[in-house]
Structures are given as structure tokens and as C-alpha cells.
C-alpha atoms as a PDB file:
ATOM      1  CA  UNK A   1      20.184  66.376  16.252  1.00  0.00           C
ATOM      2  CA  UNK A   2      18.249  68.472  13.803  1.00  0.00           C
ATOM      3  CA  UNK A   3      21.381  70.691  13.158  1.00  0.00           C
ATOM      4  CA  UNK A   4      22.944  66.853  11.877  1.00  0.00           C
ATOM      5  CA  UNK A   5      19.868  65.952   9.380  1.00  0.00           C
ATOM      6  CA  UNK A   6      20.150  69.216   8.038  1.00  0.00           C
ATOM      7  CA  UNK A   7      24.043  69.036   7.430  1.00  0.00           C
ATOM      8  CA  UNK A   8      23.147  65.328   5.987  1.00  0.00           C
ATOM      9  CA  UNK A   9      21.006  66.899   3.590  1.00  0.00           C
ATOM     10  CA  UNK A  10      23.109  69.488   2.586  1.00  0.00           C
ATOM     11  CA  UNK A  11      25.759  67.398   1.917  1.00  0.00           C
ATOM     12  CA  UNK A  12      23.822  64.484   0.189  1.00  0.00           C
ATOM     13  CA  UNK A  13      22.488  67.629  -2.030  1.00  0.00           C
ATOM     14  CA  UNK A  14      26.573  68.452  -3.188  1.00  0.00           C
ATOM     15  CA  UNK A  15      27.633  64.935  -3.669  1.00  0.00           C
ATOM     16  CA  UNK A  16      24.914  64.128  -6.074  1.00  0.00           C
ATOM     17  CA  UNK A  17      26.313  67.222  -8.032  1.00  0.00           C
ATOM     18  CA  UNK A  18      29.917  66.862  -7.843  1.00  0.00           C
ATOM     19  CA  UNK A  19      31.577  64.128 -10.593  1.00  0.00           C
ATOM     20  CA  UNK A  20      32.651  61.596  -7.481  1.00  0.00           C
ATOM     21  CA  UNK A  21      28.514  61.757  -6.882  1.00  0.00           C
ATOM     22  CA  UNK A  22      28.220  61.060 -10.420  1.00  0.00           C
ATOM     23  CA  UNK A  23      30.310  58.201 -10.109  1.00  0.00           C
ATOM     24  CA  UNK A  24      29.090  56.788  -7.305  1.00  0.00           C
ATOM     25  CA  UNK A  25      25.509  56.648  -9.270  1.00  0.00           C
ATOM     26  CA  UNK A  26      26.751  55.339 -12.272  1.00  0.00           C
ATOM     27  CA  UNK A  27      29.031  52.706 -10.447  1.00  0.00           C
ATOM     28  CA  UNK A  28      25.984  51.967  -8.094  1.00  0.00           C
ATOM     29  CA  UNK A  29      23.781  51.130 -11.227  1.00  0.00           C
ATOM     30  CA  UNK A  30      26.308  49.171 -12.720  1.00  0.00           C
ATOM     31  CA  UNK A  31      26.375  46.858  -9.304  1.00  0.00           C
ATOM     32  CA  UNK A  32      22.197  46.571  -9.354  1.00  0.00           C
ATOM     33  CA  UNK A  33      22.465  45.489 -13.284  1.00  0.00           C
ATOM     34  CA  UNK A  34      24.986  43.330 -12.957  1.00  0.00           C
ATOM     35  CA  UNK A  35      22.921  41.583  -9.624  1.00  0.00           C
ATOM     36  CA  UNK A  36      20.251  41.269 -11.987  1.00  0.00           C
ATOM     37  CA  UNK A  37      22.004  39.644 -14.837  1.00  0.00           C
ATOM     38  CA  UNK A  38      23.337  37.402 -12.393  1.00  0.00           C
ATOM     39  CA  UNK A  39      20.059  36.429 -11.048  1.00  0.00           C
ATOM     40  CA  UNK A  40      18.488  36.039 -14.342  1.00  0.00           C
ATOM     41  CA  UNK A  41      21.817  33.774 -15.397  1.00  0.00           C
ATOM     42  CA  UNK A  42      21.283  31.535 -12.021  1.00  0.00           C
ATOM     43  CA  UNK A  43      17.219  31.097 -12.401  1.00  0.00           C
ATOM     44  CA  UNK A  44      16.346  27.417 -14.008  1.00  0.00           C
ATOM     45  CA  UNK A  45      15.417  28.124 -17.563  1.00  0.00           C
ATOM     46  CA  UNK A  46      18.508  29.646 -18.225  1.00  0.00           C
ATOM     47  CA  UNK A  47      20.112  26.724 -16.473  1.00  0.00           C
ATOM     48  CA  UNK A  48      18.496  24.270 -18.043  1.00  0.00           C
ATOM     49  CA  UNK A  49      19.254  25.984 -21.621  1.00  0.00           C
ATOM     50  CA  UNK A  50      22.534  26.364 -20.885  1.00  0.00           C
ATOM     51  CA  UNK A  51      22.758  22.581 -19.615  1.00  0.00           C
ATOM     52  CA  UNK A  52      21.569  21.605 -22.641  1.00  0.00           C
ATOM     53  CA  UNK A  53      23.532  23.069 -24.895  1.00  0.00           C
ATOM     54  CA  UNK A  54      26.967  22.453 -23.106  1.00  0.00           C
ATOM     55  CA  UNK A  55      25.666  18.469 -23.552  1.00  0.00           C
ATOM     56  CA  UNK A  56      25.203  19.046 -27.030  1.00  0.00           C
ATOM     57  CA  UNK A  57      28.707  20.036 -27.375  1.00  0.00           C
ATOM     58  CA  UNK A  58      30.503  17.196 -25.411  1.00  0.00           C
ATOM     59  CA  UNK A  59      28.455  15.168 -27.771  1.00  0.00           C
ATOM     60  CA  UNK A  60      29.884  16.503 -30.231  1.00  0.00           C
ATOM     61  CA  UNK A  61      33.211  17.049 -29.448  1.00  0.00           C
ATOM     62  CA  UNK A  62      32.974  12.859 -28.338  1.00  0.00           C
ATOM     63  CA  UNK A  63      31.630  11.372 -31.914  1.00  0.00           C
ATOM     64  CA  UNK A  64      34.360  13.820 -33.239  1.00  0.00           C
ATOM     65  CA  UNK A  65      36.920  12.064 -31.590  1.00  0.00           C
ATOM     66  CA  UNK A  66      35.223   8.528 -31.795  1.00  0.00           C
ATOM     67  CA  UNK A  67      34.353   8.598 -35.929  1.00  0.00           C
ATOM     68  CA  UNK A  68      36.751   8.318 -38.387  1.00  0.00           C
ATOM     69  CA  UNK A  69      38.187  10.821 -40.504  1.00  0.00           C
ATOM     70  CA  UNK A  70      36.410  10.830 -44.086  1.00  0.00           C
ATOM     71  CA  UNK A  71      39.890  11.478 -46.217  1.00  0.00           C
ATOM     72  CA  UNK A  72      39.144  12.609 -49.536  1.00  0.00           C
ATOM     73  CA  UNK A  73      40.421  10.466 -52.435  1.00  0.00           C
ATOM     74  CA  UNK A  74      41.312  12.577 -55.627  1.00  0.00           C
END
């Protein structure tokens, strides 16, 4: 069983060296970052932010529809 840990190591010690190690960090950082974004996207000040602006813009986009056109007369 020791003989096993040992070989583990060994081989954990290469694949941080070789470029499919390197990838394997980089794409495994890319995973935790994007986790985080997500959780700091999905926590309730964001949400409510967001809310708040996407009801600002139906407003908008509703009195646009509902007023009149102002036509400029030459």
C-alpha cells in the first residue's frame, strides 16, 4: 500500500508539470471562478438590483408604446 502512495505522488508530481496538468489547473480555476460569479449573481442584492432595473425597463418600453409620438412640425 505504501508502494501505491508513493507511485500517487510521483505521478501527481509529473502531471502538475506536463501542459495537460497545466490545463487541468487553469480549467479547474476557471470552474471555481465561474461558481463564484454565479453565487455572487444568485445572492439577493444582486437580485434585487437586477429586479429593479429589468422593471424600470418594461416601464419604459410600456409608456413607449402607450404615449404618442411627438411628430415634429417644420
Amino acid at each position: 500500500m505504501e508502494h501505491m502512495s508513493a507511485m500517487h505522488q510521483m505521478m501527481s508530481a509529473m502531471d502538475g508539470s506536463m501542459p495537460s496538468g497545466i490545463v487541468h489547473r487553469v480549467l479547474d480555476a476557471t470552474s471555481r471562478l465561474a461558481g463564484d460569479f454565479l453565487v455572487v449573481l444568485t445572492s439577493r442584492p444582486v437580485l434585487v438590483v437586477l429586479t429593479a432595473l429589468l422593471l424600470l425597463l418594461a416601464n419604459a418600453a410600456v409608456l413607449r408604446l402607450l404615449l404618442p409620438k411627438r411628430t415634429s412640425r417644420p
